[in-house]
Structure formats: C-alpha cells, structure tokens
N, C-alpha and C. Protein backbone atom coordinates (compact mmCIF):
# COMPACT_ATOMS: atom_id res chain seq x y z
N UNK A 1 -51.23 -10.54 27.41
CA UNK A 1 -50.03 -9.94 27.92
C UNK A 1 -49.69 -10.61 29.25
N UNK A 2 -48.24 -11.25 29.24
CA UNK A 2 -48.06 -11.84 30.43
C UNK A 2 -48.20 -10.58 31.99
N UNK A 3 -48.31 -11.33 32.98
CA UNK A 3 -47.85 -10.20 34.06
C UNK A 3 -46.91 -10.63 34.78
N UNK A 4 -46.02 -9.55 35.27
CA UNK A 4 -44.88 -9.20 35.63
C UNK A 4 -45.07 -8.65 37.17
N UNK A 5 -43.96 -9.45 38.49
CA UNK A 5 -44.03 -9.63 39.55
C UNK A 5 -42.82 -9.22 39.96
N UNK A 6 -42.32 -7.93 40.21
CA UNK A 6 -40.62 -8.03 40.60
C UNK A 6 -40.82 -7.71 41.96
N UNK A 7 -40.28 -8.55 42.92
CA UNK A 7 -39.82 -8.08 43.82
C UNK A 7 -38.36 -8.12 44.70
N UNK A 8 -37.79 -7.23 45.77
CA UNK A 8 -36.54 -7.28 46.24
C UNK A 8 -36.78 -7.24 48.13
N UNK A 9 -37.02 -8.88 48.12
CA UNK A 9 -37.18 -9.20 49.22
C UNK A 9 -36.32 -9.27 50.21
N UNK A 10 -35.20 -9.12 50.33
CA UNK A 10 -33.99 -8.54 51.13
C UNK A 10 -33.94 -9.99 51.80
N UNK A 11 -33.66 -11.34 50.76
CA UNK A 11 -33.80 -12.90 51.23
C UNK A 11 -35.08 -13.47 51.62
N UNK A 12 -35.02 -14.10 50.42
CA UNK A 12 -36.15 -15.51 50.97
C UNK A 12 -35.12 -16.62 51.58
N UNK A 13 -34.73 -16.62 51.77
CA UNK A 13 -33.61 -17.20 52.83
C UNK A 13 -34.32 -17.61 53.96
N UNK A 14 -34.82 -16.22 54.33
CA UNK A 14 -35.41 -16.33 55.95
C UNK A 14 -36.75 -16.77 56.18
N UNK A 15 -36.91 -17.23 57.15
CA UNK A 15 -38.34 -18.10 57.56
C UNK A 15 -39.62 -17.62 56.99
N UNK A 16 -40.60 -18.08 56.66
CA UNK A 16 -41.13 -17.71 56.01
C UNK A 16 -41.48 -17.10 54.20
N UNK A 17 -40.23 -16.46 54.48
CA UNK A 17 -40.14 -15.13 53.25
C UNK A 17 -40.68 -15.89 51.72
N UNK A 18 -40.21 -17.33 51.28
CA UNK A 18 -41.11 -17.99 49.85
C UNK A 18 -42.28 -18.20 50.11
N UNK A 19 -42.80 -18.68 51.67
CA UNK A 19 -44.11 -18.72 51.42
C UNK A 19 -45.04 -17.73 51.17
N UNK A 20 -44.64 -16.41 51.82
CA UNK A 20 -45.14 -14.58 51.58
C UNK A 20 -45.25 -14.97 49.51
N UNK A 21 -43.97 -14.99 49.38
CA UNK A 21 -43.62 -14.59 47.89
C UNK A 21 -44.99 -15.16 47.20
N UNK A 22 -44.89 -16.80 47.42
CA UNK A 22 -46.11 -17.53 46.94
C UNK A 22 -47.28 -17.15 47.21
N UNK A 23 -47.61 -17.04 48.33
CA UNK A 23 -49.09 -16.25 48.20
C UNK A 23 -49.26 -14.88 47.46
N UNK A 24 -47.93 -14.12 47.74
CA UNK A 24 -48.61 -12.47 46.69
C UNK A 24 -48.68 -13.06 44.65
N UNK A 25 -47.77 -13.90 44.91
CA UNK A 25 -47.75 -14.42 43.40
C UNK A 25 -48.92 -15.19 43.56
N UNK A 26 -49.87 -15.90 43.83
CA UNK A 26 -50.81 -16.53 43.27
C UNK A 26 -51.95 -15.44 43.48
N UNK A 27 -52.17 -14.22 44.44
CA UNK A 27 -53.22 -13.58 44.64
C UNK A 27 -52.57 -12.43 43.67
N UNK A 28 -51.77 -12.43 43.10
CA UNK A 28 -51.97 -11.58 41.70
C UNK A 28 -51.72 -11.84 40.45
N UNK A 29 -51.72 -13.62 40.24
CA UNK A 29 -52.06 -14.35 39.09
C UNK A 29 -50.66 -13.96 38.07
N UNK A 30 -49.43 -13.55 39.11
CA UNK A 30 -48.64 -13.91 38.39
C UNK A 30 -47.43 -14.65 37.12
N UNK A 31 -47.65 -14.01 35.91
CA UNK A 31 -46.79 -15.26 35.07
C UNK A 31 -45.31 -15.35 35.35
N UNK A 32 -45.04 -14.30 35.72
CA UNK A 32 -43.09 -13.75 35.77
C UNK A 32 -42.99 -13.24 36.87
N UNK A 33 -42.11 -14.13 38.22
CA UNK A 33 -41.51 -13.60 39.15
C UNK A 33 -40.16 -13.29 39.12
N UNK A 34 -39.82 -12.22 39.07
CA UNK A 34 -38.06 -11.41 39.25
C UNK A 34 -37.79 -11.41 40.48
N UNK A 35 -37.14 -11.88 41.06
CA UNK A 35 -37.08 -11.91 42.55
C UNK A 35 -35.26 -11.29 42.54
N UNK A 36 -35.12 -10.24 43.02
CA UNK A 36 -33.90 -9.43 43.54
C UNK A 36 -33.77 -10.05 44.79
N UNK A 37 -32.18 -9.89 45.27
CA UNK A 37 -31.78 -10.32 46.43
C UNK A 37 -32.28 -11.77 47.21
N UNK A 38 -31.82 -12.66 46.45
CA UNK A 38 -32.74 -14.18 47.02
C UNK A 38 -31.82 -14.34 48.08
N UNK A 39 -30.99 -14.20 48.36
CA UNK A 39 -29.82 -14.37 49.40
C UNK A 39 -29.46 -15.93 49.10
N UNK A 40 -30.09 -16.38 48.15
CA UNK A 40 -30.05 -18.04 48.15
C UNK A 40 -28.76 -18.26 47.54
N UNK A 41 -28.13 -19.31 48.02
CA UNK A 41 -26.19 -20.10 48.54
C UNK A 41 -26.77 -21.55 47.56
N UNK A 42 -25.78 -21.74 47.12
CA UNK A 42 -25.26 -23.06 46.78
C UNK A 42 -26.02 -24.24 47.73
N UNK A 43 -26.36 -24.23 48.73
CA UNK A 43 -26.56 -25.13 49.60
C UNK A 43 -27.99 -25.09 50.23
N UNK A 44 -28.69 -24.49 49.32
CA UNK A 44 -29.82 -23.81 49.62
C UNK A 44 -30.51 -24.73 48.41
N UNK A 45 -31.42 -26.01 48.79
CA UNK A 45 -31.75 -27.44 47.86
C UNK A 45 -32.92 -26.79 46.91
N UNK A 46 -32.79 -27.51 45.81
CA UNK A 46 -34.00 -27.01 44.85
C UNK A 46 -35.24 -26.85 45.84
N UNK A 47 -35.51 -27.89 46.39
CA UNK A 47 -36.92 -28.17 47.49
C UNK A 47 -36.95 -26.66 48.13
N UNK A 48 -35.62 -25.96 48.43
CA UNK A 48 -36.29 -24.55 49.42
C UNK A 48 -36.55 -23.35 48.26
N UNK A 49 -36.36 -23.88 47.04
CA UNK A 49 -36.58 -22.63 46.37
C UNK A 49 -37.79 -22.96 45.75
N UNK A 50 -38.69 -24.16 45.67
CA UNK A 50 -39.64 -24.03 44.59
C UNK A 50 -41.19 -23.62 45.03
N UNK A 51 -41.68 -23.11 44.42
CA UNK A 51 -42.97 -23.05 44.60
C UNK A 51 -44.07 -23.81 43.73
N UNK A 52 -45.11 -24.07 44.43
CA UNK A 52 -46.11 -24.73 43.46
C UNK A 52 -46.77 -24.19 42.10
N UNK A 53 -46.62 -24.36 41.09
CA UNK A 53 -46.97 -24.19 39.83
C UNK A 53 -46.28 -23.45 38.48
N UNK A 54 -44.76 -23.20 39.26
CA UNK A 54 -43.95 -22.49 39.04
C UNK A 54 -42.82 -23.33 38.41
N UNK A 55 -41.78 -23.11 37.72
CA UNK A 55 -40.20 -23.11 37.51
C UNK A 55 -39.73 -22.30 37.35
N UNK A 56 -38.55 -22.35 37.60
CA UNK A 56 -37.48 -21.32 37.64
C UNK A 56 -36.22 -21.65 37.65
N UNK A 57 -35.16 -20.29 37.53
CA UNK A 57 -33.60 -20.57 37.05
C UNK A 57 -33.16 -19.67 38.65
N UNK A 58 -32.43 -20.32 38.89
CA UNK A 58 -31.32 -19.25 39.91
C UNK A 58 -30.40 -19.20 39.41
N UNK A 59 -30.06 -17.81 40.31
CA UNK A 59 -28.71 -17.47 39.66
C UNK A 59 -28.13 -16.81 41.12
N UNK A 60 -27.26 -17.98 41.86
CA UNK A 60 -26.97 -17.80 43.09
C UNK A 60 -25.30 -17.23 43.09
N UNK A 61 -25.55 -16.49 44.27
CA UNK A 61 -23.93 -15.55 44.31
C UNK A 61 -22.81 -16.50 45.16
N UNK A 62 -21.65 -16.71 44.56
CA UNK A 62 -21.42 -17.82 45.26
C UNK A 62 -20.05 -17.14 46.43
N UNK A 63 -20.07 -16.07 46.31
CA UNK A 63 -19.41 -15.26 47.14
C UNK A 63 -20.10 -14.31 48.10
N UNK A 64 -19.22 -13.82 48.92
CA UNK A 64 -20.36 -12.14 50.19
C UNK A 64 -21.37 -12.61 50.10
N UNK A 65 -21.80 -11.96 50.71
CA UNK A 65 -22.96 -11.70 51.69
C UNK A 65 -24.20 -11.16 50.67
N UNK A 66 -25.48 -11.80 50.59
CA UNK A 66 -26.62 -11.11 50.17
C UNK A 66 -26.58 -11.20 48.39
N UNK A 67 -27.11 -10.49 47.76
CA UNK A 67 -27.38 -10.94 45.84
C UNK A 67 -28.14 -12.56 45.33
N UNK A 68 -27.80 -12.55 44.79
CA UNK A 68 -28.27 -13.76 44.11
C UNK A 68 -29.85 -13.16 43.58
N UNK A 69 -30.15 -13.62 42.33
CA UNK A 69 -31.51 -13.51 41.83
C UNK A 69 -32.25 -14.86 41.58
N UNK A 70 -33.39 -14.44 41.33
CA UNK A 70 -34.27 -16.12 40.93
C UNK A 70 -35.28 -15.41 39.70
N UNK A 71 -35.60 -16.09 38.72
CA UNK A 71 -36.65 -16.20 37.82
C UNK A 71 -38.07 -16.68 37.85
N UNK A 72 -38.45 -16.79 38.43
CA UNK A 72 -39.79 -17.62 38.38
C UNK A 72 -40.59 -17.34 37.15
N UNK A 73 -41.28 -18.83 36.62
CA UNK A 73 -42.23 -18.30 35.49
C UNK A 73 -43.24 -19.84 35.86
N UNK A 74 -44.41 -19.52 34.98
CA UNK A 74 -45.47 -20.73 35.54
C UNK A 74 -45.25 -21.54 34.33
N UNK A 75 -45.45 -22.92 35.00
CA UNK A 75 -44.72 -24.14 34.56
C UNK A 75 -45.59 -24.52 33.42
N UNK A 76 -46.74 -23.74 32.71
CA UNK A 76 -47.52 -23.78 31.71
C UNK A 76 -46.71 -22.76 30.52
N UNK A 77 -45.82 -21.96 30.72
CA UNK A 77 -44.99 -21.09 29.78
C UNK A 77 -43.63 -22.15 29.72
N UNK A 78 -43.55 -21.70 28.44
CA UNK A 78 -42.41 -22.31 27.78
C UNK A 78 -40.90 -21.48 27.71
N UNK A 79 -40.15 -21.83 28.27
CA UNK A 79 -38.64 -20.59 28.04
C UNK A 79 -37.71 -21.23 28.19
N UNK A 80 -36.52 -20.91 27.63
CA UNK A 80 -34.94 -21.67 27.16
C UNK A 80 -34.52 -20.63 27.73
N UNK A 81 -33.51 -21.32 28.75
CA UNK A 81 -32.59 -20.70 29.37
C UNK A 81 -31.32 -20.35 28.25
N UNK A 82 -30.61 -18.97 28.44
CA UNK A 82 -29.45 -18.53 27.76
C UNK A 82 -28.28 -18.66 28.69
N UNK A 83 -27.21 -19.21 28.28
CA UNK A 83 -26.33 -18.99 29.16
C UNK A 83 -25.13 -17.67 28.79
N UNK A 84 -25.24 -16.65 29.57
CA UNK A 84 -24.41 -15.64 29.72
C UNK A 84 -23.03 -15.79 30.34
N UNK A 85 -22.93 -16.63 31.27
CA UNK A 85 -21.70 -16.59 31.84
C UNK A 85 -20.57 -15.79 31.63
N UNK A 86 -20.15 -16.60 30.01
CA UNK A 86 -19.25 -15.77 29.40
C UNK A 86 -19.09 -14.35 29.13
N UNK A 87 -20.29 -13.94 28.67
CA UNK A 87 -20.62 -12.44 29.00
C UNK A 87 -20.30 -11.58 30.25
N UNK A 88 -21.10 -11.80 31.07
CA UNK A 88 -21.06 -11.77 32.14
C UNK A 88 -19.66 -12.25 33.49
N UNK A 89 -18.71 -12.31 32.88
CA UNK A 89 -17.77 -13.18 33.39
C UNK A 89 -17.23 -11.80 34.63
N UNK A 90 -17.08 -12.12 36.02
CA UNK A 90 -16.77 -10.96 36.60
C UNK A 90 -17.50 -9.96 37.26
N UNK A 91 -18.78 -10.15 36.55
CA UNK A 91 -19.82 -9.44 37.12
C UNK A 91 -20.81 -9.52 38.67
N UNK A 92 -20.56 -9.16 39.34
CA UNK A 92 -21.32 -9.13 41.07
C UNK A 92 -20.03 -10.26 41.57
N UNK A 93 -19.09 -9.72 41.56
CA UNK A 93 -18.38 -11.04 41.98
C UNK A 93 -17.48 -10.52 43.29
C-alpha cells in the first residue's frame, strides 16, 4: 500500500519551506506528496520545485494571491498525467 503525505504549507515559496517538505517526506518514506497551497507562480523554475527522488506535476495559479497545488510521487512509481483543463475550465480562477 502506497503512503500518502498531504500537506497545506501556506507556500513553499518561502525560504526554506521545500527543504522542511523534503525532509518530513523522506523521514516518513513517503510515496505521494499532495502539497495544498504551493503559492508556486509561473516563474517559479522547475529547479525550485524539485526534490531529490521525486517527480511531480504542478498545477500553478496563474492569477491572486496564494493556491496553486503540486503532486509529488517517487520517481520509481509510474503515473500518466490526465489533462482536465477542459473540465475544469474556470475553476480557482
């Protein structure tokens, strides 16, 4: 059974805050990080979002202040991204 890591860090944006994330994810052998509120922008480079042993999808708010989510999963699991957009069209906007 995979394990499951959600947290709502109110921005990893800010100094520090991915490297926190990375250490509670490796000291609890995390497979799936949900990360609420990444505060992470368009302009915010793959390099500040990744962590070691990990991939992941963002899904950055490209408007206001604060939202955006991130996925993390370990780069030994296999997963296909879906694209919702269309679904989703309007939504947190």
């Amino acid at each position: 059974m995979p394990s499951l890591y959600l947290i709502n860090p109110t921005s990893l944006a800010k100094n520090n805050a991915k490297h926190l994330l990375a250490t509670d994810a490796t000291s609890r052998d995390a497979d799936l990080i949900l990360v609420c509120e990444t505060w992470f922008k368009v302009h915010h480079s793959k390099s500040f979002s990744d962590i070691d042993g990990y991939t992941y999808f963002r899904f950055d708010r490209s408007r206001h202040h604060g939202g955006s989510v991130c996925i993390y999963f370990k780069s030994n699991i296999k997963v296909t991204r879906i694209n919702l957009t269309e679904s989703l069209d309007g939504f947190g906007g």
